[in-house]
Protein backbone atom coordinates (compact mmCIF):
# COMPACT_ATOMS: atom_id res chain seq x y z
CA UNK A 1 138.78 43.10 71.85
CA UNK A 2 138.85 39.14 71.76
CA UNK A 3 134.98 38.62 72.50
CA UNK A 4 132.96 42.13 71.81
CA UNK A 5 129.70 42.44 72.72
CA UNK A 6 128.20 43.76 69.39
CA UNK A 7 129.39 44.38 65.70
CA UNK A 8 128.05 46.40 62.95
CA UNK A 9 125.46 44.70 60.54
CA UNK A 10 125.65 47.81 58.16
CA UNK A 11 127.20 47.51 54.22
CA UNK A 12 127.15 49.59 51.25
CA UNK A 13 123.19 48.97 50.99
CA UNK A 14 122.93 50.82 54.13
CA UNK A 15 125.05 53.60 53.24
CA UNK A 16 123.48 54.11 49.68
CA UNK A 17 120.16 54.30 51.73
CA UNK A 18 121.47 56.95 53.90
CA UNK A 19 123.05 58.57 50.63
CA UNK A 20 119.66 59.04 48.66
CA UNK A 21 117.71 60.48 52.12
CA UNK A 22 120.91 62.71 51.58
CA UNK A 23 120.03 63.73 48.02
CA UNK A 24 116.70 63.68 48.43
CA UNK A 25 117.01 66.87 51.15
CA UNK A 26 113.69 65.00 52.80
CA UNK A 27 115.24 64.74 56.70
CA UNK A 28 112.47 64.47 58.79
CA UNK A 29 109.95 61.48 58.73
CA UNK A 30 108.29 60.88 55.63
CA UNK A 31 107.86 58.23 52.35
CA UNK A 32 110.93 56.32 53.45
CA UNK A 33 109.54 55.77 57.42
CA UNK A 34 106.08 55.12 56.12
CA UNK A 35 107.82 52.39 53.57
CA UNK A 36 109.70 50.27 56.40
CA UNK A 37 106.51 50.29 58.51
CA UNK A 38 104.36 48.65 55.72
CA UNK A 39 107.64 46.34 55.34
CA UNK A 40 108.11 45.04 58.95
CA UNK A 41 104.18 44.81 59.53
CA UNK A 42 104.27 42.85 56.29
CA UNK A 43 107.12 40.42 57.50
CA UNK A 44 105.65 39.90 60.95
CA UNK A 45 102.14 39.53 59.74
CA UNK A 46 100.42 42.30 61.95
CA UNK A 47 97.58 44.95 60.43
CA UNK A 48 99.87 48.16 61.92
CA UNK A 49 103.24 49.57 62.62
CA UNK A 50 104.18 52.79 63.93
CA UNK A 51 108.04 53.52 64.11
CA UNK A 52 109.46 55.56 66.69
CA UNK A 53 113.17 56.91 67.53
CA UNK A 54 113.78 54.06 69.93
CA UNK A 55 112.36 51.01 71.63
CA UNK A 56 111.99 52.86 74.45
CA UNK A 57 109.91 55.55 73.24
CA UNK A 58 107.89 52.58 71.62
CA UNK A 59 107.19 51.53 75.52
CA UNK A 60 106.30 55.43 76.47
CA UNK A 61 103.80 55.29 73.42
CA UNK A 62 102.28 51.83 74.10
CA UNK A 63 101.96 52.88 77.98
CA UNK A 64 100.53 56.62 76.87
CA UNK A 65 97.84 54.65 74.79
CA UNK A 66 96.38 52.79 77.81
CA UNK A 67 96.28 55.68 79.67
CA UNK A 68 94.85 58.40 77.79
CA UNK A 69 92.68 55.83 74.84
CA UNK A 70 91.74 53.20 77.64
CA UNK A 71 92.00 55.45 80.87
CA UNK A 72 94.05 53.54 82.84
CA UNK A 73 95.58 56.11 84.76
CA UNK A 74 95.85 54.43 88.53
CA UNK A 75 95.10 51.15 87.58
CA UNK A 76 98.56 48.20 87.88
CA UNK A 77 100.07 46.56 85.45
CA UNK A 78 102.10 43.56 86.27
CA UNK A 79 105.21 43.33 85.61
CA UNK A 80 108.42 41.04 85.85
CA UNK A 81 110.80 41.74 88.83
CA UNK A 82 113.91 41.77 85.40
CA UNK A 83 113.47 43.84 82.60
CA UNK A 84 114.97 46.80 81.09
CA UNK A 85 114.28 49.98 82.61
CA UNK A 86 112.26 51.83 80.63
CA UNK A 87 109.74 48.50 80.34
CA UNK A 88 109.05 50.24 83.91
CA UNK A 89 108.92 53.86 83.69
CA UNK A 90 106.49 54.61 81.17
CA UNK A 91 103.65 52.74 83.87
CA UNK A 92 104.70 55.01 86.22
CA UNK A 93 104.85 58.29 83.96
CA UNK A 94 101.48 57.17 82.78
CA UNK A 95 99.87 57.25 86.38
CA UNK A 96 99.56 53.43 86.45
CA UNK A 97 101.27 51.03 89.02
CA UNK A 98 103.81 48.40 89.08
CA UNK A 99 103.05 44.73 90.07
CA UNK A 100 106.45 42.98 90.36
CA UNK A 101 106.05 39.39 89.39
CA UNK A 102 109.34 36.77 90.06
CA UNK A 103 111.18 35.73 87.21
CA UNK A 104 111.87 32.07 86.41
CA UNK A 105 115.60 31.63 86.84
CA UNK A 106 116.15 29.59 84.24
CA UNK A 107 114.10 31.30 81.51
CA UNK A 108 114.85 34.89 82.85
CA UNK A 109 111.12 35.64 82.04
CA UNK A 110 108.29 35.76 83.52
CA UNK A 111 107.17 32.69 86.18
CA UNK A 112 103.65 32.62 85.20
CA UNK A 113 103.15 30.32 88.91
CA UNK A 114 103.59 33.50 90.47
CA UNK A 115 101.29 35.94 88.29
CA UNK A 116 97.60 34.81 90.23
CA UNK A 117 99.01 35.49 93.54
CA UNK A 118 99.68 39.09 92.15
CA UNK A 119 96.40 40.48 90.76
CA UNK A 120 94.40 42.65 92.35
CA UNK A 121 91.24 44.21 91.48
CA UNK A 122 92.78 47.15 89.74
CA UNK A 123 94.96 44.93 87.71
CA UNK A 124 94.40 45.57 84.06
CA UNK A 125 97.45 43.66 82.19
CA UNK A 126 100.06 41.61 81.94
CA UNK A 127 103.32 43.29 80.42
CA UNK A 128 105.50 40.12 79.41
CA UNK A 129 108.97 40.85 79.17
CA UNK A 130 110.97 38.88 76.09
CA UNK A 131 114.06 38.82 77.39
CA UNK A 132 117.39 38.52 75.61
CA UNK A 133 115.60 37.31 72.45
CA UNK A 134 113.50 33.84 74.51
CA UNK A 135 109.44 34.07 74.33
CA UNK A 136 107.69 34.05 77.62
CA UNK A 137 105.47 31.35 78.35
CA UNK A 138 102.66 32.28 76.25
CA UNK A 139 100.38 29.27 77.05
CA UNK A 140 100.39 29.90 80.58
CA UNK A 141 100.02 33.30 80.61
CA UNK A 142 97.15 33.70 77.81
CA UNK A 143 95.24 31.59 79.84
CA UNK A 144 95.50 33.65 83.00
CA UNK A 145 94.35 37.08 80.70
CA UNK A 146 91.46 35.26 79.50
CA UNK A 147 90.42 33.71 83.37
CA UNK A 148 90.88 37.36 84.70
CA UNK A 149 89.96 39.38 81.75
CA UNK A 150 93.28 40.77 81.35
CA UNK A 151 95.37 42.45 78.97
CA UNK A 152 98.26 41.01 77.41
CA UNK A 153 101.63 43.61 76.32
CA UNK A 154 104.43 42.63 74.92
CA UNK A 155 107.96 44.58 75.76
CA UNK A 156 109.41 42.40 72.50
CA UNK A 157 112.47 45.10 72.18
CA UNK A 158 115.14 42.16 72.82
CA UNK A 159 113.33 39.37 70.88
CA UNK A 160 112.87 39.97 67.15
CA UNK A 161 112.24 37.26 65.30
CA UNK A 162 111.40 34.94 68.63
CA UNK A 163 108.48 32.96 67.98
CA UNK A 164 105.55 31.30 70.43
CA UNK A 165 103.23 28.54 68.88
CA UNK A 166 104.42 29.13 65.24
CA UNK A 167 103.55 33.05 65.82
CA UNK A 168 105.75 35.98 66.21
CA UNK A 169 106.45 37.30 69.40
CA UNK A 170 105.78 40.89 69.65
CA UNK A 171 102.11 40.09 68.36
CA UNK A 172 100.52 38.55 70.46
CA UNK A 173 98.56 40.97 72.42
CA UNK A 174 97.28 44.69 72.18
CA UNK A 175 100.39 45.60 70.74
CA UNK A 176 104.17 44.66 70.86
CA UNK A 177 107.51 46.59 70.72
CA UNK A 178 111.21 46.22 69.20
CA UNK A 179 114.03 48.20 69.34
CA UNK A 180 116.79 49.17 66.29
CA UNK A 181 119.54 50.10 68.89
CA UNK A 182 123.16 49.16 67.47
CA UNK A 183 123.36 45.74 69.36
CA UNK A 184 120.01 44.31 68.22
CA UNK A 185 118.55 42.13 65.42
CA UNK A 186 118.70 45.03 63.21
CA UNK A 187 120.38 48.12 63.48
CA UNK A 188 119.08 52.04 62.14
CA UNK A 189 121.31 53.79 64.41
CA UNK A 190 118.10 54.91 67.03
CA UNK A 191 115.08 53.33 66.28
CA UNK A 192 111.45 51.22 67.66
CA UNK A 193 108.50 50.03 66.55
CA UNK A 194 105.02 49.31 67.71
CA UNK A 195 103.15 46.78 66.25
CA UNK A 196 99.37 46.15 66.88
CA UNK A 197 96.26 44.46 65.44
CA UNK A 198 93.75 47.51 66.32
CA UNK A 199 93.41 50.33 63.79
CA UNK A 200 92.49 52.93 66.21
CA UNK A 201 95.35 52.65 68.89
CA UNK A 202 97.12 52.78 65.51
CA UNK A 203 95.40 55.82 64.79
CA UNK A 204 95.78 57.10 69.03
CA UNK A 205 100.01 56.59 68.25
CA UNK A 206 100.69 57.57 65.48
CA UNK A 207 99.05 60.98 67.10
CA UNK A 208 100.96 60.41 70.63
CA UNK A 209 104.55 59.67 68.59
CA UNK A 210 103.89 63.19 67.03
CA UNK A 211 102.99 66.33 69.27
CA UNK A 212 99.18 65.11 69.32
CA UNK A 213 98.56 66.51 66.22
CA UNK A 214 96.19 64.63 63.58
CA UNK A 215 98.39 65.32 60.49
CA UNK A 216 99.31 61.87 60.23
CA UNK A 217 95.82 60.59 60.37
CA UNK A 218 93.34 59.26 57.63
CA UNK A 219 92.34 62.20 55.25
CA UNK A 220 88.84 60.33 55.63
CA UNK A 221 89.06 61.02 59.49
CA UNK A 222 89.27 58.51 62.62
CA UNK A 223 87.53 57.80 66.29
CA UNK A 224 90.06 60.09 67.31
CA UNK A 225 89.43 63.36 65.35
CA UNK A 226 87.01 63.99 62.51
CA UNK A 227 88.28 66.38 59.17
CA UNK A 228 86.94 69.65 58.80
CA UNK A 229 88.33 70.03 55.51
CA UNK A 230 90.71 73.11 55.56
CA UNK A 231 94.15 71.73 55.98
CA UNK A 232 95.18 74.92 57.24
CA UNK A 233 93.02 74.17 60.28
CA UNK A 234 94.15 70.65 60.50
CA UNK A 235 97.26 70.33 60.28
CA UNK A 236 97.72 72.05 63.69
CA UNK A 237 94.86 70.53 65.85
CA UNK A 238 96.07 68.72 68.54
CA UNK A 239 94.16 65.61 69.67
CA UNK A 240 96.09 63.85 72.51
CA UNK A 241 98.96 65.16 74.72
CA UNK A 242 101.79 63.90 72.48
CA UNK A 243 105.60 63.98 72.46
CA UNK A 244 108.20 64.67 69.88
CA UNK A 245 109.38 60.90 69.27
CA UNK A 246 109.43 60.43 65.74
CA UNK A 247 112.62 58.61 63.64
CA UNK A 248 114.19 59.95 61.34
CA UNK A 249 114.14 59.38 57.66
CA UNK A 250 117.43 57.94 57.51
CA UNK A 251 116.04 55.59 59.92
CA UNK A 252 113.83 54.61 57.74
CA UNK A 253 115.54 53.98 54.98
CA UNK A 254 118.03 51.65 56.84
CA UNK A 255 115.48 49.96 58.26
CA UNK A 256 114.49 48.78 55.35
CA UNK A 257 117.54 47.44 54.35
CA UNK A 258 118.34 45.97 57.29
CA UNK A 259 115.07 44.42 57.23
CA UNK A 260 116.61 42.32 53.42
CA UNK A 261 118.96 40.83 56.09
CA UNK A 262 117.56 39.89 58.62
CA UNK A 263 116.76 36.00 58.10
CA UNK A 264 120.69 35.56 57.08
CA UNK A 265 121.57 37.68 60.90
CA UNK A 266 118.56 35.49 62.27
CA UNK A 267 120.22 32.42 61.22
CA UNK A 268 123.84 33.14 62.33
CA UNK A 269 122.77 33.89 65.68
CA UNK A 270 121.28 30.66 65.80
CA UNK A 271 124.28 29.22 64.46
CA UNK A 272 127.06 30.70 67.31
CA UNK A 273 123.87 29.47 69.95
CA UNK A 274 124.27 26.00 68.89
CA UNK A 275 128.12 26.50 69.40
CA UNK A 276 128.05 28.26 72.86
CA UNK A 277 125.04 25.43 73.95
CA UNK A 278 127.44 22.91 73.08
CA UNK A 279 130.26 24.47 75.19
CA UNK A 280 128.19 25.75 78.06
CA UNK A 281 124.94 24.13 78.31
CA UNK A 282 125.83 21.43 80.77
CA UNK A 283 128.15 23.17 83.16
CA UNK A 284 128.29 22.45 86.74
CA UNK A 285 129.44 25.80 87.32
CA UNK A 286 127.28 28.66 85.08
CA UNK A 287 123.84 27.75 83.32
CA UNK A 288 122.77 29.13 79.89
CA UNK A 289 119.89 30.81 79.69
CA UNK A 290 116.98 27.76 78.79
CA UNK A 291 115.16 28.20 74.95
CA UNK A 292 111.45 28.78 75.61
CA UNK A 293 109.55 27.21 72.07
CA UNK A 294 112.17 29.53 69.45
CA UNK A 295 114.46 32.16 70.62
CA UNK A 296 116.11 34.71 68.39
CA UNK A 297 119.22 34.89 71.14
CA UNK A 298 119.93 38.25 71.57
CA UNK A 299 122.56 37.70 73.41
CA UNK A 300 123.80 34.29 75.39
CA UNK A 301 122.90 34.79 78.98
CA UNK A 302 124.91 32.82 81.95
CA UNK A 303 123.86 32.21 86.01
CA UNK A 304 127.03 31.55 88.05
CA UNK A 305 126.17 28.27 89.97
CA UNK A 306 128.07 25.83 91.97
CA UNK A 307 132.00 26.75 92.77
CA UNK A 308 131.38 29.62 90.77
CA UNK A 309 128.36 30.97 92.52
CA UNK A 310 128.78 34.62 94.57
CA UNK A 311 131.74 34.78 92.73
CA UNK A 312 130.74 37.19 89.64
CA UNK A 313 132.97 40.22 90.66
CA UNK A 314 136.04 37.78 90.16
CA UNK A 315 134.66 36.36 87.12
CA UNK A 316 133.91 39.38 85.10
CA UNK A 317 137.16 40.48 86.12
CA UNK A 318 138.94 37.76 84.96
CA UNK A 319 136.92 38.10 81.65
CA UNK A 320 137.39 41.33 80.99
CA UNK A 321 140.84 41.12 81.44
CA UNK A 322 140.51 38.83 78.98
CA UNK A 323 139.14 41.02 76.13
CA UNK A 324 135.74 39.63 76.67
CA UNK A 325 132.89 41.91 77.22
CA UNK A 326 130.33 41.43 79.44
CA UNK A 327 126.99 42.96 80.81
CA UNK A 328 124.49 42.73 83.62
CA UNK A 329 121.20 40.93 82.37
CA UNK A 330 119.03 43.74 82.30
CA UNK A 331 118.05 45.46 85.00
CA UNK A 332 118.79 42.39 87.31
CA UNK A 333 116.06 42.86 90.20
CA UNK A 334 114.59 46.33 89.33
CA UNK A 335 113.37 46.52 92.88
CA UNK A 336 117.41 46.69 94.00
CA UNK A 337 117.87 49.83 91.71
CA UNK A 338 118.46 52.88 93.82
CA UNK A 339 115.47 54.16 91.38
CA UNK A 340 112.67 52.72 93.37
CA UNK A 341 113.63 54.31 96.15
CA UNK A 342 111.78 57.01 94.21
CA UNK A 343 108.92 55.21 92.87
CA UNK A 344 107.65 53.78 96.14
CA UNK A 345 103.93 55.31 95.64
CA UNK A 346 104.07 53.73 92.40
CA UNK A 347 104.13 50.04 93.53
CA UNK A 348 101.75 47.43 94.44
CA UNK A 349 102.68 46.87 98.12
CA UNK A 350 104.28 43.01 97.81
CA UNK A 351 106.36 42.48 101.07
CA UNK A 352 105.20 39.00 101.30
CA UNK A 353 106.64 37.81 97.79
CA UNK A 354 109.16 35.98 97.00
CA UNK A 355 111.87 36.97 93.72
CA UNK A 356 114.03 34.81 94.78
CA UNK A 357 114.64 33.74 90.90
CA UNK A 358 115.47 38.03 90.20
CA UNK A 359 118.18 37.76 93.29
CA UNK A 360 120.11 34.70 91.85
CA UNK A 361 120.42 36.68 88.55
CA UNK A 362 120.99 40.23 90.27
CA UNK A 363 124.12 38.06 92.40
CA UNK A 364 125.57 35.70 89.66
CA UNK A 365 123.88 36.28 86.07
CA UNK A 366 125.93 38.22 83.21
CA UNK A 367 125.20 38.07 79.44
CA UNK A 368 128.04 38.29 76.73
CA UNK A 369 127.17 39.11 72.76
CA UNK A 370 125.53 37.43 70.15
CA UNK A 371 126.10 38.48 66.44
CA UNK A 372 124.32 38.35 63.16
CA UNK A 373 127.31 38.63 61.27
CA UNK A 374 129.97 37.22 62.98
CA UNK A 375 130.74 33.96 63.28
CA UNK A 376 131.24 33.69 67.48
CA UNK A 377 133.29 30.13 67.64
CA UNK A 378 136.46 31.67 68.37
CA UNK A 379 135.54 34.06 70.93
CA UNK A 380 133.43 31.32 72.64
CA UNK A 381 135.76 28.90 72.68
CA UNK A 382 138.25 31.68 74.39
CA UNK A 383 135.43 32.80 77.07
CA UNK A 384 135.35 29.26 77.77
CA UNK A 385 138.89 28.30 78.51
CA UNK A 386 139.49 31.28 80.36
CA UNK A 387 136.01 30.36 82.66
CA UNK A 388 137.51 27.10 82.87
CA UNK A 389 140.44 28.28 84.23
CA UNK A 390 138.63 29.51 87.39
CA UNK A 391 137.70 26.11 88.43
């Protein structure tokens, strides 16, 4: 493969964590888990983390929180018309509606021109989208939570790292998620986090993530369930309808490692951006995807334009032929995915809208990897002369 689309940030340190979870016979989620959450609320300056086995099990718990804590069960949540898929179906597993909001075409994010048109009087919050590691615009759309008394969510599961006004992305409203999957800023395998400044919806996920029991609550007690005292009693009282969606220990452990790393991956990803910007960021024929205050580029996003435009089948293609990988962005339009055909019910009605900036993507945008190890020139430069070549 000339131009992969992700590489393995793991070394030794990772396997000597794996090792000692290993030797330690401890499997399940425990000390090592509970270790990498103080760590990664510590580096992104928030009160509480709660890991999960995946980013998108961080979404289910976030969503499960407003409905059964905050009772939002029927209420809409808008959302952009480009995401990732499961930014979507925990609303609608959670009795709560989708809003589609256009995208701005050049961001990919959120076009916060479009969100006042949306709301409605059952509209409760504003899930912004990071998308391939760029920050929505915060400004814009704090000010419309505060006009309508809204709340603002953050699906941060492609952005680690990003930052908005000096401040991490990811914490910037009732809570914020990331994911560990292989091709992201860090890498334990599966893995997701949930980060929020409110010690009971702490307390309400940490309860969710596990069954619904209260084991892993305060000894002292919580909102959520008072002590009786008798562990034997307690340890099996269930509080809220819970899943099974806790990481494992290995998890954990790698986490933390991978954690040590992460301003050197940070920084090489910003390093093969300023590379591919210089290459592709004035093209007549494909636009990059435009920085919105600091992105943590994910990945390096493209929109087909000009000669090139309606011609993505041919491109990717060509590309691929190539030894360059490539992906959709996202979900493109989620309202094209043979999925809503299903989920109807579960939609604000918005025939008179326009997402004409989630169509241009859907038709002509593709994203190609970004790595936090690798230097990127070469493969790049190749993806370039071979786009070049379609002129």
């Amino acid at each position: 493969m000339t131009y992969p689309l992700a590489s393995s940030t793991w070394g030794k340190e990772e396997l000597d964590a794996i090792q000692g979870v290993i030797d330690s016979d401890m499997y399940t989620m425990g000390a090592k888990v509970k270790q990498f959450e103080k760590e990664f609320a510590e580096y992104f300056e928030s009160p509480y983390a709660v890991m999960t086995n995946s980013g998108s099990s961080a979404n289910l718990i976030m969503m499960s929180l407003l409905n059964w804590r905050h009772a939002w069960s029927g209420k809409d949540i808008i959302v952009p018309a480009l995401g990732w898929s499961t930014s979507y179906f925990p609303i609608v597993q959670n009795g709560m509606k989708l809003n589609f909001v256009d995208i701005d075409p050049n961001t990919f994010n959120i076009d916060p021109a479009k969100i006042e048109e949306a709301i409605t009087p059952n509209t409760k919050a504003i899930l912004a989208v990071n998308m391939l590691g760029n920050p929505c615009n915060f400004t814009a759309i704090k000010e419309i939570c505060a006009k309508y008394e809204l709340i603002l969510l953050e699906d941060n599961c492609e952005s680690m790292g990003a930052k908005w006004n000096n401040r991490y992305c990811g914490t910037l409203g009732l809570a914020g998620t990331f994911s560990f999957f292989f091709s992201h800023h860090i890498q334990t395998m599966e893995g997701g986090m949930i980060l929020t400044p409110n010690e009971e919806d702490a307390h309400y996920m940490r309860s969710l993530r596990a069954h619904g029991w209260c084991r892993d609550l305060p000894v002292e007690g919580t909102e959520l369930y008072k002590r009786t005292g008798d562990p034997f009693y307690d340890s099996f009282t269930f509080v809220t309808p819970g899943y099974c969606v806790r990481p494992l220990e290995m998890s954990g452990a790698v986490g933390s490692e991978q954690l040590k790393k992460f301003p050197k991956l940070l920084w090489t990803r910003e390093q093969n951006k300023k590379y591919f910007e210089e290459l592709f960021g004035n093209q007549p024929w494909a636009r990059m995807q435009t920085e919105h205050e600091r992105s943590s580029w994910f990945t390096f996003g493209l929109v087909l334009q000009g000669v090139l435009k309606g011609q993505r089948e041919m491109v990717i293609n060509h590309l691929t032929s190539a030894g360059i990988q490539s992906r959709p962005i996202g979900t493109q339009n989620m309202m094209r995915q043979p999925v809503m055909n299903r989920l109807g019910s579960m939609c604000v009605p918005n025939a008179n809208r326009n997402y004409d900036g989630a169509n241009d993507l859907h038709e002509n945008g593709f994203m190609v990897g970004n790595h936090g190890n690798l230097d990127c020139k070469e493969g790049i430069f190749r993806m370039f002369t071979e786009m070049r070549k379609l002129i």
